[in-house]
Protein backbone atom coordinates (compact mmCIF):
# COMPACT_ATOMS: atom_id res chain seq x y z
CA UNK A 1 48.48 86.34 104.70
CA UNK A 2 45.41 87.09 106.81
CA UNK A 3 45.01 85.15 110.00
CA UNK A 4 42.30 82.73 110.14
CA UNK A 5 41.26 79.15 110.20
CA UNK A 6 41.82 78.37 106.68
CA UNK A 7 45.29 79.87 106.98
CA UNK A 8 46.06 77.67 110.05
CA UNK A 9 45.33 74.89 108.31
CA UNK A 10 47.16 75.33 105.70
CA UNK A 11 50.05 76.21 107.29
CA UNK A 12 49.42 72.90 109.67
CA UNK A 13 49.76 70.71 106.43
CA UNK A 14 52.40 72.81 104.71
CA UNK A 15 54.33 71.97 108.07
CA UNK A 16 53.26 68.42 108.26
CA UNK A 17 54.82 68.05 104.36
CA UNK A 18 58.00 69.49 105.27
CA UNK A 19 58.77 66.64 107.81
CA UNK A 20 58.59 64.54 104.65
CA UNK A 21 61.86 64.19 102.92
CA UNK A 22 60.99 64.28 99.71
CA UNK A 23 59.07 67.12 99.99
CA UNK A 24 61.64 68.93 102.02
CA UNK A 25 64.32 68.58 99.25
CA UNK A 26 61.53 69.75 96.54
CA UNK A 27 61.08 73.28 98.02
CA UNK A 28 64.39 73.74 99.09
CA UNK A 29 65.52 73.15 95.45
CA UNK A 30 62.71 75.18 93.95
CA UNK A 31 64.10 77.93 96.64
CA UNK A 32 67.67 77.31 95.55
CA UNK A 33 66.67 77.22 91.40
CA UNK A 34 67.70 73.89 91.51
CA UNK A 35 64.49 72.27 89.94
CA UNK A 36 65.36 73.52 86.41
CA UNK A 37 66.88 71.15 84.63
CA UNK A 38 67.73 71.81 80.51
CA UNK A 39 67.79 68.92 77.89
CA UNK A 40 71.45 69.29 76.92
CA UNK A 41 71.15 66.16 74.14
CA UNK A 42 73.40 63.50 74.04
CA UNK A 43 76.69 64.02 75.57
CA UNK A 44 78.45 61.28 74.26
CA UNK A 45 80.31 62.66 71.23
CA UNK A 46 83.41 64.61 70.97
CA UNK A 47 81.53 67.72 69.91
CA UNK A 48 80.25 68.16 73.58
CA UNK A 49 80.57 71.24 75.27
CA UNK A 50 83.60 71.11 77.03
CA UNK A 51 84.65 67.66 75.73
CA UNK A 52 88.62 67.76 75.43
CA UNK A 53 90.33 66.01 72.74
């Protein structure tokens, strides 16, 4: 990143966000690969991954 007053800035309000919770939890989990999340159908049935019987 080059130094300037555009780059201030936005570093002022990416700062600013992070105070927020919310938005502290979403980058730490896009950091972490926690924001993926996969459809994995209905679990409800016996034929569920690891569903004992």
């Amino acid at each position: 990143m080059r130094p300037g007053p555009q780059t201030r800035a936005l570093w002022e309000m990416f700062s600013d966000l992070m105070d927020l919770d919310d938005a502290h939890r979403y980058v730490a989990d896009m950091l972490a690969d926690m924001d993926v999340r996969y459809d994995l159908g209905d679990n409800t049935g016996s034929s569920a991954p690891c569903a004992r019987t």
